[in-house]
C-alpha atoms as a PDB file:
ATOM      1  CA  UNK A   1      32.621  -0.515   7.663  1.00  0.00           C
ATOM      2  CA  UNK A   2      29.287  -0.261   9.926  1.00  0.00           C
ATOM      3  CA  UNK A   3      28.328   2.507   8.434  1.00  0.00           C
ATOM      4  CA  UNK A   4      27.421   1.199   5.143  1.00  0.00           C
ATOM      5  CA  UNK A   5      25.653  -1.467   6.460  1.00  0.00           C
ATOM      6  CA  UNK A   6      22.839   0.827   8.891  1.00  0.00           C
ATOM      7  CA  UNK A   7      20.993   1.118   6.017  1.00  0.00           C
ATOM      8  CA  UNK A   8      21.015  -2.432   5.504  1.00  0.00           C
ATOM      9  CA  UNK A   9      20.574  -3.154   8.948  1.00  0.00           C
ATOM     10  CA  UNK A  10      17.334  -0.665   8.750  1.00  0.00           C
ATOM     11  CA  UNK A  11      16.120  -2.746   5.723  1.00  0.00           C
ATOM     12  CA  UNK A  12      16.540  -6.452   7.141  1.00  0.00           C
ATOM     13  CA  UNK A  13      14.248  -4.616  10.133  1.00  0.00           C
ATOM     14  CA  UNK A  14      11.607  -4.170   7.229  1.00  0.00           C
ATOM     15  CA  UNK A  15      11.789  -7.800   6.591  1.00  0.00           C
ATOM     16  CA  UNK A  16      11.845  -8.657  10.527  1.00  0.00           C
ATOM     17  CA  UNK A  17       8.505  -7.035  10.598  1.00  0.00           C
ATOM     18  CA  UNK A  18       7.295  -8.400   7.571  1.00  0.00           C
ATOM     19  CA  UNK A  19       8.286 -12.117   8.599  1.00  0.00           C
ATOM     20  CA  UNK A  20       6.560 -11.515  11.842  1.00  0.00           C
ATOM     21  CA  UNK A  21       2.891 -10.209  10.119  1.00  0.00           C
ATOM     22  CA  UNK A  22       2.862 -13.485   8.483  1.00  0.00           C
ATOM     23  CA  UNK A  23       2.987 -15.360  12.037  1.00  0.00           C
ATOM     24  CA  UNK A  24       0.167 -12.593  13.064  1.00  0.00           C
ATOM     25  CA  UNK A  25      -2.118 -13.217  10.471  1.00  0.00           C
ATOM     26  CA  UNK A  26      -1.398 -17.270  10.359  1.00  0.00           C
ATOM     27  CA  UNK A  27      -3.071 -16.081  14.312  1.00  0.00           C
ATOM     28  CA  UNK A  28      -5.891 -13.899  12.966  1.00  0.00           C
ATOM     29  CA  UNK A  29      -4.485 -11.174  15.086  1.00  0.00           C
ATOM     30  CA  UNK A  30      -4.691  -8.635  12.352  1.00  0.00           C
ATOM     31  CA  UNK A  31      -4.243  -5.664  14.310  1.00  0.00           C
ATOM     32  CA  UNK A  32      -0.648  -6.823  15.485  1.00  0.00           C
ATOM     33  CA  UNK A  33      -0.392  -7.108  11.667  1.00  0.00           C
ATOM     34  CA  UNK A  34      -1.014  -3.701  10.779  1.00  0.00           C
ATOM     35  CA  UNK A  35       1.092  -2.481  13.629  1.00  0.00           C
ATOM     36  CA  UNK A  36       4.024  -4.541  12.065  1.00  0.00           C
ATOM     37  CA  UNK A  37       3.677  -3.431   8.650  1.00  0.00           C
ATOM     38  CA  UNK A  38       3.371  -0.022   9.622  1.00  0.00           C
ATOM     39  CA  UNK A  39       6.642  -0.387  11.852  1.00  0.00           C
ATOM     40  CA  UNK A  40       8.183  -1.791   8.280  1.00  0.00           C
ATOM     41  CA  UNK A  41       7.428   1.096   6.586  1.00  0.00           C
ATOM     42  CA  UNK A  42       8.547   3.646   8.614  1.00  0.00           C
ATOM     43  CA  UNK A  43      12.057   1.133   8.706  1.00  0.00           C
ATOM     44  CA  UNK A  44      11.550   1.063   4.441  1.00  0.00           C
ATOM     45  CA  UNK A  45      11.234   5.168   4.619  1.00  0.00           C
ATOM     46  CA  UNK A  46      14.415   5.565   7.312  1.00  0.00           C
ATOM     47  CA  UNK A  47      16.946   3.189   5.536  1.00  0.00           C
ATOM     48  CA  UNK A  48      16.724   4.975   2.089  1.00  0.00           C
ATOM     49  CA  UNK A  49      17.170   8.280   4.310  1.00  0.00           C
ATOM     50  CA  UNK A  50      19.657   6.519   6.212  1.00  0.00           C
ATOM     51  CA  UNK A  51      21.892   5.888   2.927  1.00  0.00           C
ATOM     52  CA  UNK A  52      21.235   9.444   1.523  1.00  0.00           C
ATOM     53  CA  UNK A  53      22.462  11.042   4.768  1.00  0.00           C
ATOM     54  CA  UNK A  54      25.083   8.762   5.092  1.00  0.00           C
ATOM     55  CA  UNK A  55      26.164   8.523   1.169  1.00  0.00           C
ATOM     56  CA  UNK A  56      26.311   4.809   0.917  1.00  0.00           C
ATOM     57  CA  UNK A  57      24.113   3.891  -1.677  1.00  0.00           C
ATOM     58  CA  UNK A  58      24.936   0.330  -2.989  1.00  0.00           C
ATOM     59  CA  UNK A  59      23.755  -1.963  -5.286  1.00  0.00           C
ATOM     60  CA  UNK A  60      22.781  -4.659  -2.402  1.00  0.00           C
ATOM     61  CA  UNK A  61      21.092  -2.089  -0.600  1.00  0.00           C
ATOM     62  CA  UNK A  62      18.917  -1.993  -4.027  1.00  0.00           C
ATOM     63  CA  UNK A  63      18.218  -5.443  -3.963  1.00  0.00           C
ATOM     64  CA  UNK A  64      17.870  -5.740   0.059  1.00  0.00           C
ATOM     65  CA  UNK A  65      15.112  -3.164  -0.051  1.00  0.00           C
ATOM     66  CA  UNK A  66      13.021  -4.678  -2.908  1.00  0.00           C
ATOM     67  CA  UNK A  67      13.620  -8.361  -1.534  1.00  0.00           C
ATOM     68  CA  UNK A  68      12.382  -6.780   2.002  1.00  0.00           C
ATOM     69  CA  UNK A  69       9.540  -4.580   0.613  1.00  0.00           C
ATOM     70  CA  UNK A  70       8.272  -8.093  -1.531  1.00  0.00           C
ATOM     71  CA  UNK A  71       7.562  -9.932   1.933  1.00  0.00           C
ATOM     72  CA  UNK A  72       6.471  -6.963   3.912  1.00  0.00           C
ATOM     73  CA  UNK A  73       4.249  -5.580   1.283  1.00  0.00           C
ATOM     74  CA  UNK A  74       3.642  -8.096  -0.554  1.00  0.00           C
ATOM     75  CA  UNK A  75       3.364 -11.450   0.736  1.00  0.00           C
ATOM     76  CA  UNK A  76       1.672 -10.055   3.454  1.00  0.00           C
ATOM     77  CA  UNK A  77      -1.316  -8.048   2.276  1.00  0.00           C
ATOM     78  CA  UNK A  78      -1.802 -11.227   0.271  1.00  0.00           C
ATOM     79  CA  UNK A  79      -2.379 -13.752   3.005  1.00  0.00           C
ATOM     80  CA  UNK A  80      -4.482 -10.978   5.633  1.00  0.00           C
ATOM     81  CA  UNK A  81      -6.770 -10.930   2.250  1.00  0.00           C
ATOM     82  CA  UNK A  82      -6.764 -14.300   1.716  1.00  0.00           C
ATOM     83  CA  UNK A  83      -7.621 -14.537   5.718  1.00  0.00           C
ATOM     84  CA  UNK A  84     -10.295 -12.452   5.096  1.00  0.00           C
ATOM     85  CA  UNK A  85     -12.259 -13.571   2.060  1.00  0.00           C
ATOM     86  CA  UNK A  86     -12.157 -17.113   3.498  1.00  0.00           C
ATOM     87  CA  UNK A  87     -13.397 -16.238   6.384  1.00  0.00           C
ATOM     88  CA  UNK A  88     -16.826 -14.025   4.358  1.00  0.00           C
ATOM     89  CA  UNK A  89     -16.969 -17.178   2.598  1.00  0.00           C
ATOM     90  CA  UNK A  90     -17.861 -19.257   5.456  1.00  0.00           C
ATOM     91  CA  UNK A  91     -19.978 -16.521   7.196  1.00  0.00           C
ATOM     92  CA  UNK A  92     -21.959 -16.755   3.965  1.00  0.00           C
ATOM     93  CA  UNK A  93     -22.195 -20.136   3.478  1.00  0.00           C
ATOM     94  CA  UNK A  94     -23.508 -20.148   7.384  1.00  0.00           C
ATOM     95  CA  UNK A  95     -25.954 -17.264   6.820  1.00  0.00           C
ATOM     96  CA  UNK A  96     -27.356 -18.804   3.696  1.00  0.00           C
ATOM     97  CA  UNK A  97     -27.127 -22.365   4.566  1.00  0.00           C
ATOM     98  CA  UNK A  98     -25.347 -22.953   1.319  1.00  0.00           C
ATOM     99  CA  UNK A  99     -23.249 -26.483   0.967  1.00  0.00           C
ATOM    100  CA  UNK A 100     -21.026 -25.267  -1.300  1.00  0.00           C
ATOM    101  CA  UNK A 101     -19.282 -22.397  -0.469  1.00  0.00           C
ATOM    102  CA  UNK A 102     -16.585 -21.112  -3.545  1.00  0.00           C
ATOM    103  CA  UNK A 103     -13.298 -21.489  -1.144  1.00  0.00           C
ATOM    104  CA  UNK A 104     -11.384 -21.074  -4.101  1.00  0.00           C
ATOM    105  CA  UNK A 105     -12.125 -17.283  -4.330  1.00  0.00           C
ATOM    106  CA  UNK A 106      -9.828 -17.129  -2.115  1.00  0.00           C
ATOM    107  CA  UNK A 107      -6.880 -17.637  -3.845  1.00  0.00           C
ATOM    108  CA  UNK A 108      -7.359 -14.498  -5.627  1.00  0.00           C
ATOM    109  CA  UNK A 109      -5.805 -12.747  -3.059  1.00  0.00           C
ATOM    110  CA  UNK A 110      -2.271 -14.027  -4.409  1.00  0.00           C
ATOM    111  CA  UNK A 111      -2.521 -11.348  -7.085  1.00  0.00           C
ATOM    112  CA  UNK A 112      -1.161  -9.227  -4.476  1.00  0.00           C
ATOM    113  CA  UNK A 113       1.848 -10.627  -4.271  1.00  0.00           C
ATOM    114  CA  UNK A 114       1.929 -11.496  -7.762  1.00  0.00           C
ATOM    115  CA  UNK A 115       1.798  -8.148  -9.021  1.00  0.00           C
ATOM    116  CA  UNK A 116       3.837  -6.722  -5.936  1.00  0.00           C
ATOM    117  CA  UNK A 117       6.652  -8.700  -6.969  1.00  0.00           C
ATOM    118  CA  UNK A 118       6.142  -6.933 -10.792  1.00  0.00           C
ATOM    119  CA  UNK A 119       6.042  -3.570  -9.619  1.00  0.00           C
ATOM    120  CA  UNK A 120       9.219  -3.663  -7.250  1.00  0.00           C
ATOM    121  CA  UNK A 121      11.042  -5.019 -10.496  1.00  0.00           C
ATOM    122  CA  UNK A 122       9.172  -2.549 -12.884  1.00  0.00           C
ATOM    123  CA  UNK A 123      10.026   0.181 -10.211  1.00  0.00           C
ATOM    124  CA  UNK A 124      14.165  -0.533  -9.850  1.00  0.00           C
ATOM    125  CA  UNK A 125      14.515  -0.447 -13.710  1.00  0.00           C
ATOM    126  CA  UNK A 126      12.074   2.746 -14.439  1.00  0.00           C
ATOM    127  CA  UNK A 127      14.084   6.104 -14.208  1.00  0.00           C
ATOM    128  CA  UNK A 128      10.513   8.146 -14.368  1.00  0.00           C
ATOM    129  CA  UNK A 129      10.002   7.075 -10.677  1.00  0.00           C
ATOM    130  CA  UNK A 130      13.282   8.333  -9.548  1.00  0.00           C
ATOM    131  CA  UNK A 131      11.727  11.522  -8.167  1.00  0.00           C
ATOM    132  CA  UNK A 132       7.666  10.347  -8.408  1.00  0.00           C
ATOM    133  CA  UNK A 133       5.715   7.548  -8.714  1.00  0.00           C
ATOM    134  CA  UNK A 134       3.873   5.581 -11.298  1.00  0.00           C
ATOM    135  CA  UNK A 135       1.363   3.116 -10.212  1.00  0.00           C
ATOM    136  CA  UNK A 136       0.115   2.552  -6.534  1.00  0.00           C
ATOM    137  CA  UNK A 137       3.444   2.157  -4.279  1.00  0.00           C
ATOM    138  CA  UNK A 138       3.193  -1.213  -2.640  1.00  0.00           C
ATOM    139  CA  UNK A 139       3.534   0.096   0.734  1.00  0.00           C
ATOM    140  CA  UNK A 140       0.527   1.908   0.076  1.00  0.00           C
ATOM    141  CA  UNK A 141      -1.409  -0.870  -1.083  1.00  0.00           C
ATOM    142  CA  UNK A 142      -0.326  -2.740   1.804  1.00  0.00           C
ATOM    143  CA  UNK A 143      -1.313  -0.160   4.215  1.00  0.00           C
ATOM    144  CA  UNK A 144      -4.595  -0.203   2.664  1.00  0.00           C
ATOM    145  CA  UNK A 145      -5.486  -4.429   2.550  1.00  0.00           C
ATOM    146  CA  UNK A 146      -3.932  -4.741   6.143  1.00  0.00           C
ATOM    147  CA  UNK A 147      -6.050  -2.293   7.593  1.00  0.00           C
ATOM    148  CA  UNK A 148      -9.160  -3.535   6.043  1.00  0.00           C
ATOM    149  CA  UNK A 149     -10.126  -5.570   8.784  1.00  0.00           C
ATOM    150  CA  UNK A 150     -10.414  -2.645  11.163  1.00  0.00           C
ATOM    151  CA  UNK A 151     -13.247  -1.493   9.226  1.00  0.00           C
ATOM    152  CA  UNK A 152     -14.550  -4.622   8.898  1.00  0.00           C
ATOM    153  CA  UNK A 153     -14.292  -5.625  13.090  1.00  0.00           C
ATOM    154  CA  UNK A 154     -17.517  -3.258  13.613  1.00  0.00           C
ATOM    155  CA  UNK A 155     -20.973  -4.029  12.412  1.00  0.00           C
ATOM    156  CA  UNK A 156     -21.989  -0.743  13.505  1.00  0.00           C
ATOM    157  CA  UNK A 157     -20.311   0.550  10.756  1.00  0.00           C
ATOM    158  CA  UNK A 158     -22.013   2.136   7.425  1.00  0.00           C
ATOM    159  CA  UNK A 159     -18.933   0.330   5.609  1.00  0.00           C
ATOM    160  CA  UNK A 160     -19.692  -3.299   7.032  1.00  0.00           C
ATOM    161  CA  UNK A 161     -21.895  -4.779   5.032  1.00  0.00           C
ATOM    162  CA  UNK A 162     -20.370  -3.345   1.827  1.00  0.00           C
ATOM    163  CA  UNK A 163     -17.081  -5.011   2.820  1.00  0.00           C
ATOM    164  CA  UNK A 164     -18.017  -8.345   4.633  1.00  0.00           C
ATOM    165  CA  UNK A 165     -19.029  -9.874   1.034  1.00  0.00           C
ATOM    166  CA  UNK A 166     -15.936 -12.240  -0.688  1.00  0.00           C
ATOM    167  CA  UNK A 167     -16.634 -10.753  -3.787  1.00  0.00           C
ATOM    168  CA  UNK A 168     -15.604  -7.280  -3.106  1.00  0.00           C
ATOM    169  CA  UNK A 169     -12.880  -8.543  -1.264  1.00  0.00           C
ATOM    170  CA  UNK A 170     -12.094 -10.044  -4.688  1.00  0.00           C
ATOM    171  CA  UNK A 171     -12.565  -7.303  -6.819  1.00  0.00           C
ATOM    172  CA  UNK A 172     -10.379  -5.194  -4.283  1.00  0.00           C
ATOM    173  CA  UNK A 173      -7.542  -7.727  -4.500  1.00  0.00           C
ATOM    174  CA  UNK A 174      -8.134  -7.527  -8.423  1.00  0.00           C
ATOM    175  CA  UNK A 175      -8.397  -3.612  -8.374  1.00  0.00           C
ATOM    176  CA  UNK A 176      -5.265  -3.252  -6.173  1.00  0.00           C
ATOM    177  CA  UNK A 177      -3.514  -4.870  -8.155  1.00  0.00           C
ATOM    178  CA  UNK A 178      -3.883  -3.671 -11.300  1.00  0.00           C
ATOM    179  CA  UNK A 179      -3.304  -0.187  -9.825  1.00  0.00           C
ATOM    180  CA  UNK A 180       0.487  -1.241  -8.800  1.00  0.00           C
ATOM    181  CA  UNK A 181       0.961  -1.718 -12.544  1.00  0.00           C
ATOM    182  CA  UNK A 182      -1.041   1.137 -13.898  1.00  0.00           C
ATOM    183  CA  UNK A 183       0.711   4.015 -16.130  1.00  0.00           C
ATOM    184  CA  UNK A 184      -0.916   6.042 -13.569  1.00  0.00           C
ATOM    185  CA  UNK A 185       1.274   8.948 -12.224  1.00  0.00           C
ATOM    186  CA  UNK A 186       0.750   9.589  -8.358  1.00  0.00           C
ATOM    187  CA  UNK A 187       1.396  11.646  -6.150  1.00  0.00           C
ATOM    188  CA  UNK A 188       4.922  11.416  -4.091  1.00  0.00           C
ATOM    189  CA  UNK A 189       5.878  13.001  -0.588  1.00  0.00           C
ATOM    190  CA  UNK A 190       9.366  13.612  -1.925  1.00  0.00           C
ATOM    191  CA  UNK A 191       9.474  17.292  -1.280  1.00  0.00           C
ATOM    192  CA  UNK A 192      12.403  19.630  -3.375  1.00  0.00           C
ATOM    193  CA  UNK A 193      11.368  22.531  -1.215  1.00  0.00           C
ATOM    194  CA  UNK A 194       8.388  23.775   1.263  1.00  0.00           C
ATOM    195  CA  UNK A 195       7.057  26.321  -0.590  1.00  0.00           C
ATOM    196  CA  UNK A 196       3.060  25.672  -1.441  1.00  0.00           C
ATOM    197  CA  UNK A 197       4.238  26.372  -4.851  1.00  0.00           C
ATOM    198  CA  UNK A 198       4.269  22.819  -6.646  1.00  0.00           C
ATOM    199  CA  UNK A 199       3.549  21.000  -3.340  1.00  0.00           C
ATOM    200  CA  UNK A 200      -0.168  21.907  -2.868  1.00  0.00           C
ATOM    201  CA  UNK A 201      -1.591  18.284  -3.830  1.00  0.00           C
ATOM    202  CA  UNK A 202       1.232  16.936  -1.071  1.00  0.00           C
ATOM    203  CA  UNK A 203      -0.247  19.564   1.699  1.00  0.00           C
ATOM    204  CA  UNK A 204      -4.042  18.599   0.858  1.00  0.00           C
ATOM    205  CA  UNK A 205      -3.101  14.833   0.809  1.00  0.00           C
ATOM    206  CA  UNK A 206      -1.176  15.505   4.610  1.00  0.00           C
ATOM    207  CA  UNK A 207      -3.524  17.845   5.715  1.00  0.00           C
ATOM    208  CA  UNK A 208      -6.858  15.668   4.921  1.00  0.00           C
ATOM    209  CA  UNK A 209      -4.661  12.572   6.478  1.00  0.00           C
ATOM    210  CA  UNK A 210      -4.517  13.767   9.625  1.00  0.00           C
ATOM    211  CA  UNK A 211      -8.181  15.249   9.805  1.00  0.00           C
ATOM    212  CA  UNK A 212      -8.621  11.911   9.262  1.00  0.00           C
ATOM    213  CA  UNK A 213      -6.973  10.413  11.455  1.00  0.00           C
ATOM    214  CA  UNK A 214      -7.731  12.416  14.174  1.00  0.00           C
ATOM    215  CA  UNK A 215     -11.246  11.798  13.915  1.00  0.00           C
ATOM    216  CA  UNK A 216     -11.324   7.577  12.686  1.00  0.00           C
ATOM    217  CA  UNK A 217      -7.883   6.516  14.176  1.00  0.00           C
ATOM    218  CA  UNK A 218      -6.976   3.523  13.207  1.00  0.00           C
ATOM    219  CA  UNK A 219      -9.905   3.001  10.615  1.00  0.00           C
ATOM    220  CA  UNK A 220      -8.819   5.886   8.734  1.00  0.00           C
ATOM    221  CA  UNK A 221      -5.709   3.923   6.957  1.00  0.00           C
ATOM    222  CA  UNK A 222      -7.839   2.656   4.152  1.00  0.00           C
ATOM    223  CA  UNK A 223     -10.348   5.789   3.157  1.00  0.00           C
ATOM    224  CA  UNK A 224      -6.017   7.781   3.359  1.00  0.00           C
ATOM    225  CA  UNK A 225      -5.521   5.641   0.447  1.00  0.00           C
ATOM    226  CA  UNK A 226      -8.387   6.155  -1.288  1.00  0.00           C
ATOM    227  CA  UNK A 227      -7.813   9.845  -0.887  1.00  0.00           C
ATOM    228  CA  UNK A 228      -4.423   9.485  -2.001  1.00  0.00           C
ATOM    229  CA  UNK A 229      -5.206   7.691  -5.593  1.00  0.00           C
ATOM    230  CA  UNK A 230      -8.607  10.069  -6.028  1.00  0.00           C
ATOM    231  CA  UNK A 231      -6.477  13.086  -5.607  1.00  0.00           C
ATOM    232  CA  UNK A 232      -3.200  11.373  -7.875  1.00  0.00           C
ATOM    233  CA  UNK A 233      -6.183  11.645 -10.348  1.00  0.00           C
ATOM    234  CA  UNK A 234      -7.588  14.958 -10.168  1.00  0.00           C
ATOM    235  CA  UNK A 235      -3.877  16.195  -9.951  1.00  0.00           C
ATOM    236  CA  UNK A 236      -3.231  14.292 -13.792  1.00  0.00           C
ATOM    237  CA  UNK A 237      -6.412  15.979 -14.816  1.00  0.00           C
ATOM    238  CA  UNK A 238      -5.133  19.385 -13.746  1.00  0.00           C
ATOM    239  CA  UNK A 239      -1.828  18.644 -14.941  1.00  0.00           C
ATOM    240  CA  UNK A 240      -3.069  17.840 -18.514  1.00  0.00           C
ATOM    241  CA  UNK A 241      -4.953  20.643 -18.432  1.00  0.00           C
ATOM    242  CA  UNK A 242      -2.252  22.831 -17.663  1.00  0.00           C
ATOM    243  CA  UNK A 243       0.097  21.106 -20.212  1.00  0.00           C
ATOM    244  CA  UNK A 244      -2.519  21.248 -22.618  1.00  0.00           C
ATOM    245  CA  UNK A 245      -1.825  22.881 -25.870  1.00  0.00           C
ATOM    246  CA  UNK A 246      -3.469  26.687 -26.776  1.00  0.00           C
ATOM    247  CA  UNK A 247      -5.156  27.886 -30.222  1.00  0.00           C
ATOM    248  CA  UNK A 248      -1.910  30.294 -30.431  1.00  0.00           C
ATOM    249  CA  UNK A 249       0.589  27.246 -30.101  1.00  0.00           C
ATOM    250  CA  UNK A 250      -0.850  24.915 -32.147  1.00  0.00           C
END
C-alpha cells in the first residue's frame, strides 16, 4: 500500500538532502549545506509523525531512518569540519610562514561520524530514549558543526578569532562527540501536554531560540545548541535536587 511507504518516502528525502550536502561541501558552499541539512531534519521530524498519524510503524522504517540520519547527520557534519579545519590549517601556516602545517588534524573530524554511527545504534536498542533523550541527538550536533561556518564567514565578529584556530575546531569535533555518547539526559521537545507544568525547560529552550534567532538569524544555530545542552544540565541539577532524598526519608 502507499500509505505505508510516505513515511519511507519522507525518510529517503532525509537522505536526498543529506547526499546532496556532501556535493555542497565537496564545493565549499556551506551555506547550501546548512540549508540542506536543515531541510533533512524537518523531513527526519515529519516521517516519524507521518507513521504515528498514519499507524504504520515498521521495522524498515527503523532501519531507513537511522541509515538516513547516519549520512545526513553524520557523514556530513564530518566532512564541513574536516573542510574547515583544513582550511585554518593553511590560513595558519600562511600567517605564520610555517612549512609544516599538521594536515593531519584534520582527520579528527571523522569522530563525527564515528560516534554518530554509535549513537543511532545505541539509540534504536535503548528503551530510556523512547520518550527523552540521552546524549546530544545527532541532528543537533549536526545543526551545530554545519552552521559553524556562518560564524566563522565574519571577521567582525567577537567569535572569529576564537573559532578560526584548527585546534578548537578539534577539540569541538572531540567534544561533540563524546557528548552523542554521554549518559547525559537532555532535554526533548516531545510534549505529553501544554501545560507549563513539566514543560517549563521546553518553553525557555523555544522561547530563548527564537529571541535568538530573531536577533542573529542564521548565526544563531550554534549558540541554540549550546543553550540547549547548558540548560539539559541545569535541568539534571534541578532534577536531582528535587529527587534528592530528605532527613525524614532516609
Amino acid at each position: 500500500m502507499i500509505k505505508k511507504q510516505i513515511p519511507n518516502i519522507i525518510t529517503l528525502l532525509n537522505l536526498l538532502c543529506g547526499c546532496l550536502a556532501i556535493v555542497s561541501t565537496f564545493h565549499k558552499t556551506f551555506d547550501l549545506t546548512a540549508i540542506l541539512v536543515v531541510l533533512a531534519a524537518i523531513f527526519d521530524f515529519f516521517d516519524g509523525f507521518a507513521a504515528r498519524i498514519l499507524k504504520v510503524h515498521s521495522e524498515l522504517g527503523k532501519q531507513l531512518d537511522s541509515l538516513a540520519d547516519m549520512v545526513t547527520f553524520g557523514v556530513v557534519p564530518g566532512f564541513v569540519m574536516y573542510q574547515l579545519i583544513i582550511y585554518t590549517i593553511g590560513m595558519s601556516a600562511v600567517n605564520t610562514l610555517s612549512d609544516a602545517p599538521i594536515w593531519y588534524w584534520a582527520y579528527a573530524a571523522f569522530s563525527i561520524p564515528v560516534f554518530s554511527a554509535y549513537r543511532l545504534a545505541k539509540f534504536n536498542l535503548d528503551s530510556r530514549q523512547s520518550t527523552s533523550f540521552i546524549g546530544l541527538p545527532t541532528p543537533a550536533s549536526a545543526l551545530f558543526l554545519c552552521f559553524l561556518p556562518s560564524l566563522m564567514m565574519f571577521e567582525g565578529d567577537f567569535l572569529f578569532p576564537f573559532l578560526f584556530k584548527p585546534y578548537i575546531l578539534v577539540g569541538l569535533c572531540l567534544l561533540i562527540s563524546y557528548l552523542m555518547v554521554a549518559e547525559l539526559p537532555m532535554i526533548a521537545l516531545k510534549f505529553k501536554h501544554f501545560k507549563l507544568n513539566g514543560n517549563r525547560w521546553r518553553y525557555t529552550l523555544i522561547l530563548l531560540s527564537l529571541i535568538l534567532l530573531f536577533i542573529l538569524k542564521q548565526k544563531a544555530v550554534p549558540l541554540i545548541i549550546i543553550l540547549y545542552v547548558i540548560l539539559s544540565f541545569i535541568q539534571n541539577i534541578f532534577n536531582k535536587q528535587n529527587t534528592a532524598p530528605t532527613h525524614h526519608e532516609i
